[in-house]
C-alpha atoms as a PDB file:
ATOM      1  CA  UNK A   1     113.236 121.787  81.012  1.00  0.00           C
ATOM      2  CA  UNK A   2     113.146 119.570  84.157  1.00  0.00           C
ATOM      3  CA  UNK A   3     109.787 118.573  85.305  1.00  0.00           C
ATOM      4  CA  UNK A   4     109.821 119.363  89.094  1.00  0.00           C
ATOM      5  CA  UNK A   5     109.068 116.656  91.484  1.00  0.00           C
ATOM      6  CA  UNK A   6     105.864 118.287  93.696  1.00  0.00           C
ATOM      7  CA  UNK A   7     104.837 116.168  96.532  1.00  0.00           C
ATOM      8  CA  UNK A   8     106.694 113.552  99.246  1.00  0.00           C
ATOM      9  CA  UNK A   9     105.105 110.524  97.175  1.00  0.00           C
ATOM     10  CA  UNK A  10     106.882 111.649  93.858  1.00  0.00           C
ATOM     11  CA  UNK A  11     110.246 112.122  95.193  1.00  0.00           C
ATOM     12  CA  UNK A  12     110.453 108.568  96.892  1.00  0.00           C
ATOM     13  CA  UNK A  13     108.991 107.094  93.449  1.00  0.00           C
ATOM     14  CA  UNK A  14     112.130 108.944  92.182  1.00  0.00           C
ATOM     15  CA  UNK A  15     114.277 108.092  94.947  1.00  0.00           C
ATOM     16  CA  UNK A  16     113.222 104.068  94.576  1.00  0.00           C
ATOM     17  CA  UNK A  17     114.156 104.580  90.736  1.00  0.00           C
ATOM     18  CA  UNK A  18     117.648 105.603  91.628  1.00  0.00           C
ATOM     19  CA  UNK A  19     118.039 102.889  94.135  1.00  0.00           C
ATOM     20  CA  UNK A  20     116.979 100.231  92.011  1.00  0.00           C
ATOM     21  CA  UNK A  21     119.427 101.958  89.220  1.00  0.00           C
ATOM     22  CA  UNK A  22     122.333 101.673  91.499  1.00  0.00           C
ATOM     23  CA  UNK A  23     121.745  98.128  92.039  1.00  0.00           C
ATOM     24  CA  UNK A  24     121.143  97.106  88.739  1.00  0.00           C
ATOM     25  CA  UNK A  25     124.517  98.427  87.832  1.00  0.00           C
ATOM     26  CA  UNK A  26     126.412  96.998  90.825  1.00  0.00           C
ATOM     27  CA  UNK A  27     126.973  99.362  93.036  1.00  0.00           C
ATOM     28  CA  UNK A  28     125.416  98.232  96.080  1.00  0.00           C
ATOM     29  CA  UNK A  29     127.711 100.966  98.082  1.00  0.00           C
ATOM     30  CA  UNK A  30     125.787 103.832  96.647  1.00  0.00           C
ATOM     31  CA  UNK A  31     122.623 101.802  97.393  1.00  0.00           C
ATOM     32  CA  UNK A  32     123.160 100.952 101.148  1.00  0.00           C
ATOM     33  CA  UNK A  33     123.788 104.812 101.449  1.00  0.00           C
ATOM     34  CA  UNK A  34     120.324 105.371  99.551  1.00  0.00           C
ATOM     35  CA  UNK A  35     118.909 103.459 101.930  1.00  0.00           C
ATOM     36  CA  UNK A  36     120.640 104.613 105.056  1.00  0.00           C
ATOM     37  CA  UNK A  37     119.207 108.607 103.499  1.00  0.00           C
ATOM     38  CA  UNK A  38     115.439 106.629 103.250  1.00  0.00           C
ATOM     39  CA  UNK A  39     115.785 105.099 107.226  1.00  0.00           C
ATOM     40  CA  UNK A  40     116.929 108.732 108.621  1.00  0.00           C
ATOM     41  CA  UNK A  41     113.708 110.375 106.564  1.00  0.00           C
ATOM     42  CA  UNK A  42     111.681 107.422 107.558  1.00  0.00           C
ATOM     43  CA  UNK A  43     112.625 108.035 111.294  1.00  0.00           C
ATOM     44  CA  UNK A  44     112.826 111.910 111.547  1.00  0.00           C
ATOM     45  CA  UNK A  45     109.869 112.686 108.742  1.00  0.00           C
ATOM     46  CA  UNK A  46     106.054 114.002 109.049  1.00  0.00           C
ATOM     47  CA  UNK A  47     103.907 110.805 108.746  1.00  0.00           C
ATOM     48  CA  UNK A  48     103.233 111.873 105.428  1.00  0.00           C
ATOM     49  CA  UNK A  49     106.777 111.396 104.686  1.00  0.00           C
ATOM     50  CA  UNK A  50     106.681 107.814 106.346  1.00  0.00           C
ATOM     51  CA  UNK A  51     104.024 106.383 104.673  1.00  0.00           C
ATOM     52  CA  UNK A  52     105.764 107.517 101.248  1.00  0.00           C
ATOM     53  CA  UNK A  53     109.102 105.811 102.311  1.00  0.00           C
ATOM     54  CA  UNK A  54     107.264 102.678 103.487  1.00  0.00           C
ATOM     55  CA  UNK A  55     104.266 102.834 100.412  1.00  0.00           C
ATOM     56  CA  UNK A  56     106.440 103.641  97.361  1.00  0.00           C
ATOM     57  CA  UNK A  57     110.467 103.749  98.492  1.00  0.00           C
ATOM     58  CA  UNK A  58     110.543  99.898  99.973  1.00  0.00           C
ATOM     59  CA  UNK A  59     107.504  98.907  98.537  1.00  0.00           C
ATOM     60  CA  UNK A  60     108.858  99.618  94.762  1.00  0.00           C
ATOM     61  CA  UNK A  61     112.318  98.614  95.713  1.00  0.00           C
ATOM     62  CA  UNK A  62     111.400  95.319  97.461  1.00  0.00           C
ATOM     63  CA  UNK A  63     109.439  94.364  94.566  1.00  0.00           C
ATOM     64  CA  UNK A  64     112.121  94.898  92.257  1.00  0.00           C
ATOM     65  CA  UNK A  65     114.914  93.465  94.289  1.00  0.00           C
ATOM     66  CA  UNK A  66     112.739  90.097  94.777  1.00  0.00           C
ATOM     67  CA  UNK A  67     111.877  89.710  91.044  1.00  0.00           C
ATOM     68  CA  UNK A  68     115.482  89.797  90.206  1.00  0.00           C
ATOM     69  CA  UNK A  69     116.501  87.761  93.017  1.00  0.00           C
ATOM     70  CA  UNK A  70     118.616  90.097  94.965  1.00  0.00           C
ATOM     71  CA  UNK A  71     119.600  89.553  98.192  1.00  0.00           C
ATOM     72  CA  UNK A  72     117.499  91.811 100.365  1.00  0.00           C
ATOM     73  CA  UNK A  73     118.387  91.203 103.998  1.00  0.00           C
ATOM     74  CA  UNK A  74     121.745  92.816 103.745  1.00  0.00           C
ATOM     75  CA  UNK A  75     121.239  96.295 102.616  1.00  0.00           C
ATOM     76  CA  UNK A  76     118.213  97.230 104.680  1.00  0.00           C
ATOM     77  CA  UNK A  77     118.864  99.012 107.943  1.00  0.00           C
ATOM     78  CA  UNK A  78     117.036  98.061 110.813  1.00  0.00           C
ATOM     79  CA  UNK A  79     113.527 100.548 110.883  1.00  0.00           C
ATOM     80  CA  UNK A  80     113.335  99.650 107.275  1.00  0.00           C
ATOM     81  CA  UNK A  81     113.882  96.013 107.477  1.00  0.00           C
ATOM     82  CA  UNK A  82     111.080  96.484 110.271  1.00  0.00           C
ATOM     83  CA  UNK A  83     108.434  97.507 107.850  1.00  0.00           C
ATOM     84  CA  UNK A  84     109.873  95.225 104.602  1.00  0.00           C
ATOM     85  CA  UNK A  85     108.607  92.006 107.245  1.00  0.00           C
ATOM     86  CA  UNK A  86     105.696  94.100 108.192  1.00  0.00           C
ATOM     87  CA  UNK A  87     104.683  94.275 104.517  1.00  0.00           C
ATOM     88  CA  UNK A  88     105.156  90.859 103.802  1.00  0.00           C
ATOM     89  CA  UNK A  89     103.248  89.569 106.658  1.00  0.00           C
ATOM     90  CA  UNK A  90     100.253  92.011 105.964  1.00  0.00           C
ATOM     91  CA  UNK A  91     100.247  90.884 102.471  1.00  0.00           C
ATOM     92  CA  UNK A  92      99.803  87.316 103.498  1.00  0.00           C
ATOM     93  CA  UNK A  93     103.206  86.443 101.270  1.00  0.00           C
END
């Protein structure tokens, strides 16, 4: 049996693990749509749902894409890419 994803922080953990999946296997077209799907929930979602997106979606994604040396400005759209520079100059990087 399936173990059912139960709260907003899960399903981006989930929804980051896909992503990074997608990329890892090359195809980036799936990915910019995974993205595009995280910017609309990012922009119409509770705050609850935003700090999810922005604390475990990018966060875990960046992360990822940077250790392997991806190319990260071209697949973010523009609220996300927003809070990817806000991370990195909070974080002192």
């Amino acid at each position: 049996m399936k173990t059912q994803v139960k709260n907003v922080y899960q399903q981006a953990e989930r929804f980051a693990e896909l992503t990074k999946t997608l990329i890892i296997t090359g195809n980036i077209a799936r990915a910019k749509k995974c993205f595009a799907v995280a910017e609309q929930v990012f922009e119409t979602g509770s705050q609850e749902t935003k700090n999810a997106i922005t604390n475990v979606f990018l966060f875990s994604v960046t992360c990822f894409m940077e250790m392997h040396r991806c190319s990260i400005q071209n697949l973010f759209p523009n609220s996300l890419k927003k809070e990817y520079l806000k991370q990195i100059h909070t974080s002192g990087i």
